[in-house]
Protein backbone atom coordinates (compact mmCIF):
# COMPACT_ATOMS: atom_id res chain seq x y z
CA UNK A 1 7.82 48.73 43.84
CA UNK A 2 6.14 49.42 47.19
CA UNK A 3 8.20 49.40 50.37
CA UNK A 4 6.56 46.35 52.13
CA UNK A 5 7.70 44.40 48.28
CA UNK A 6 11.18 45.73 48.84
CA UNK A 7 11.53 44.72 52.23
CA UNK A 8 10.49 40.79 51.60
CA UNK A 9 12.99 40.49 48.59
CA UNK A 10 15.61 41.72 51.26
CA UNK A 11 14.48 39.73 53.61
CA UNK A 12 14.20 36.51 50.94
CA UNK A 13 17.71 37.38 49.83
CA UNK A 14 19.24 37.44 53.40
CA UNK A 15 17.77 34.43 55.00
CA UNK A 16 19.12 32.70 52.18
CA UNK A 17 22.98 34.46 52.78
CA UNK A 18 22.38 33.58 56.44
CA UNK A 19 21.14 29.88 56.27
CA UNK A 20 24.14 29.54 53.51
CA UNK A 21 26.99 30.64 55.70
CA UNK A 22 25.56 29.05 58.74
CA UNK A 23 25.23 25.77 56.84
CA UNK A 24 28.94 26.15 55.69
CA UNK A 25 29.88 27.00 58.65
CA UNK A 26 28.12 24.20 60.65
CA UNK A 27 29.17 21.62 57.73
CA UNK A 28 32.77 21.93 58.75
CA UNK A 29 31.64 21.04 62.63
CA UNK A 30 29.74 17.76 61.72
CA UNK A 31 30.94 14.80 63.29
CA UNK A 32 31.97 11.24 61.81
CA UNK A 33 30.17 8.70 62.54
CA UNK A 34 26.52 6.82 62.98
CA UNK A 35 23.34 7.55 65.00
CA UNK A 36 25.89 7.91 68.64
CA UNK A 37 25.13 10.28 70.78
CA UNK A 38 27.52 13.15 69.88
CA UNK A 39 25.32 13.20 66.53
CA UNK A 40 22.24 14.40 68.43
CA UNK A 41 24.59 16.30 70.68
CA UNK A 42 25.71 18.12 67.53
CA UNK A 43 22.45 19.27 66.05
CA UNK A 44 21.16 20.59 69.20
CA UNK A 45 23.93 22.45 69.46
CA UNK A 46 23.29 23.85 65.93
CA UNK A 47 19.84 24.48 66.36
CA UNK A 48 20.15 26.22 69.87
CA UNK A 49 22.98 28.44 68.26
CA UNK A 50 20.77 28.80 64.94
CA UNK A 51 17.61 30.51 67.19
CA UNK A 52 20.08 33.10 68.24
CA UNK A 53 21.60 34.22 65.02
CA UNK A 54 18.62 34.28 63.34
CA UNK A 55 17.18 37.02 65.17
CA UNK A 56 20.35 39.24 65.44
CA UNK A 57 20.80 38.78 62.13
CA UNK A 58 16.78 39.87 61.34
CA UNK A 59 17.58 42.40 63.17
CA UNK A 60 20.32 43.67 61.88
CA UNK A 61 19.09 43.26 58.46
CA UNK A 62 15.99 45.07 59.09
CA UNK A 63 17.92 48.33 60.48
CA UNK A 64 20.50 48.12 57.27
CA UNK A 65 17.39 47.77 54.81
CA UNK A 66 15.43 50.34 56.50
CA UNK A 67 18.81 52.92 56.66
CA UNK A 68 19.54 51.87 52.82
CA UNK A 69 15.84 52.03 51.54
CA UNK A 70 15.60 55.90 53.09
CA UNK A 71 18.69 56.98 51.91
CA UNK A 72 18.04 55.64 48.21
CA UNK A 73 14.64 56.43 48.33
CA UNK A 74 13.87 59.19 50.55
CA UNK A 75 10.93 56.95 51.74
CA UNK A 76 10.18 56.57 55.47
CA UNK A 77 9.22 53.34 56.95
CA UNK A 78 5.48 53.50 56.41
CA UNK A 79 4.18 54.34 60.20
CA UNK A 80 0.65 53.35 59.40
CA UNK A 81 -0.38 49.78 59.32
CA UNK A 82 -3.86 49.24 58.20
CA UNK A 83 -5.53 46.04 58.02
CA UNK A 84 -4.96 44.75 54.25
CA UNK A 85 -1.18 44.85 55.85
CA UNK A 86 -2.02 43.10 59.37
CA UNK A 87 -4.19 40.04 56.74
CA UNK A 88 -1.15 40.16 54.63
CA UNK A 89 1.14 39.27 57.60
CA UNK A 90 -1.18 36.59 58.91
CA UNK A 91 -1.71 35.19 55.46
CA UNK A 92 2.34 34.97 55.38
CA UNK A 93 2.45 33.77 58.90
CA UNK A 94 -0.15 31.24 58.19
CA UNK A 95 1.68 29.94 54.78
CA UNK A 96 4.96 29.67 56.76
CA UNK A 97 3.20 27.67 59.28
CA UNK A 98 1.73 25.48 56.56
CA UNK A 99 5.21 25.04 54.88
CA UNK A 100 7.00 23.80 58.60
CA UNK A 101 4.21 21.49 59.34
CA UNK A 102 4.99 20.06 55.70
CA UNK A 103 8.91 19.85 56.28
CA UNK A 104 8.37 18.41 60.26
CA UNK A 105 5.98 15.64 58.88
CA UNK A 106 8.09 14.63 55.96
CA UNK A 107 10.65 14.23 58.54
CA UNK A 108 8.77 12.17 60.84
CA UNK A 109 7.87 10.45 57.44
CA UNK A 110 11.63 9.81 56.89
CA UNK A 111 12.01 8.66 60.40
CA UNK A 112 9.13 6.18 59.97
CA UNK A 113 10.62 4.98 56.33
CA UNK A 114 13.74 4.04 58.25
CA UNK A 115 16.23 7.16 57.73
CA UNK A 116 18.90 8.12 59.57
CA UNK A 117 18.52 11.25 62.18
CA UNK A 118 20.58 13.23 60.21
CA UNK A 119 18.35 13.12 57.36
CA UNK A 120 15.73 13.72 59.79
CA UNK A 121 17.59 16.87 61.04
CA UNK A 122 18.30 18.23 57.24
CA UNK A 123 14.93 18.50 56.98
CA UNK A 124 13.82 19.85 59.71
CA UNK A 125 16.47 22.74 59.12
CA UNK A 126 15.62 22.29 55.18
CA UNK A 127 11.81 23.13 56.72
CA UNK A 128 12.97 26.08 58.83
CA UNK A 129 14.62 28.00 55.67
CA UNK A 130 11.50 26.85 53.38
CA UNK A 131 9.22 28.27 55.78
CA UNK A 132 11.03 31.45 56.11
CA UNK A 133 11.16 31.92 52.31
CA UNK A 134 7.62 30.55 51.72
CA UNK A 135 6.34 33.63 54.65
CA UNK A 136 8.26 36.33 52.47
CA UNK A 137 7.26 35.38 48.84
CA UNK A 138 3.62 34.95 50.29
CA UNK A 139 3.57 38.49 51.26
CA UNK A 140 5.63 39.75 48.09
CA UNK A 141 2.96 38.28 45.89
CA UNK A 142 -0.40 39.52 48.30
CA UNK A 143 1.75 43.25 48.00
CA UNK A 144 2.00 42.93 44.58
CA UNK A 145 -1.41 41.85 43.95
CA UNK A 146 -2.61 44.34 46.12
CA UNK A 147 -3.94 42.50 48.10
């Protein structure tokens, strides 16, 4: 298995740990009641603290992978990108794209159909993890292809 495989399974496999505990986390926070304003209050508190822990936690992951994967492996992080890698990122980007339009339309959708905000926030943030997921097994199958 080729580094650039490696690194979207642990990427795959730690955007789902993340969204998990965050969503266990922010489950315990939710508020009781109907559409009042301490509903919307709540989710843009969740999604303004989301942005943030997302990308330390990237981060983070990305440095233990990388430390892991050389110490296992003895393999350095490739230093060359050509561009079959740059079209594989942009074909990934592209798909993730594709998958949050999808979610953020089916929640307008919702919205339209008479849904509650909440439900329109679950799947915005249902979008957000899709998308995420979507980018990384897009690139795990192009790498595995080969192209």
């Amino acid at each position: 298995m080729s580094y650039h495989e490696k690194q979207s399974i642990a990427a795959i496999v730690s955007n789902l740990v993340i969204w998990t505990i965050y969503a266990w986390i922010m489950v315990g926070r939710f508020p009781d009641g109907g559409a009042s304003p301490e509903i919307f209050r709540f989710w843009g508190r969740a999604f303004l603290i989301l942005i943030p822990v997302m990308i330390v936690a990237r981060i983070i992951t990305t440095i233990i992978f990388v430390a892991s994967n050389t110490i296992a492996t003895g393999e350095e992080v490739p230093s060359i990108s050509d561009e079959r890698d740059k079209l594989i990122e942009l074909r990934g980007l592209r798909m993730s794209y594709y998958g949050f339009i999808a979610g953020f339309m089916g929640a307008m959708a919702a919205l339209a159909f008479g849904a509650t905000p909440n439900v329109m926030f679950l799947i915005i943030a249902g979008a957000m993890v899709g998308s995420d997921i979507l980018e990384e097994i897009t690139k795990f199958r192009l790498y595995r292809r080969g192209f």
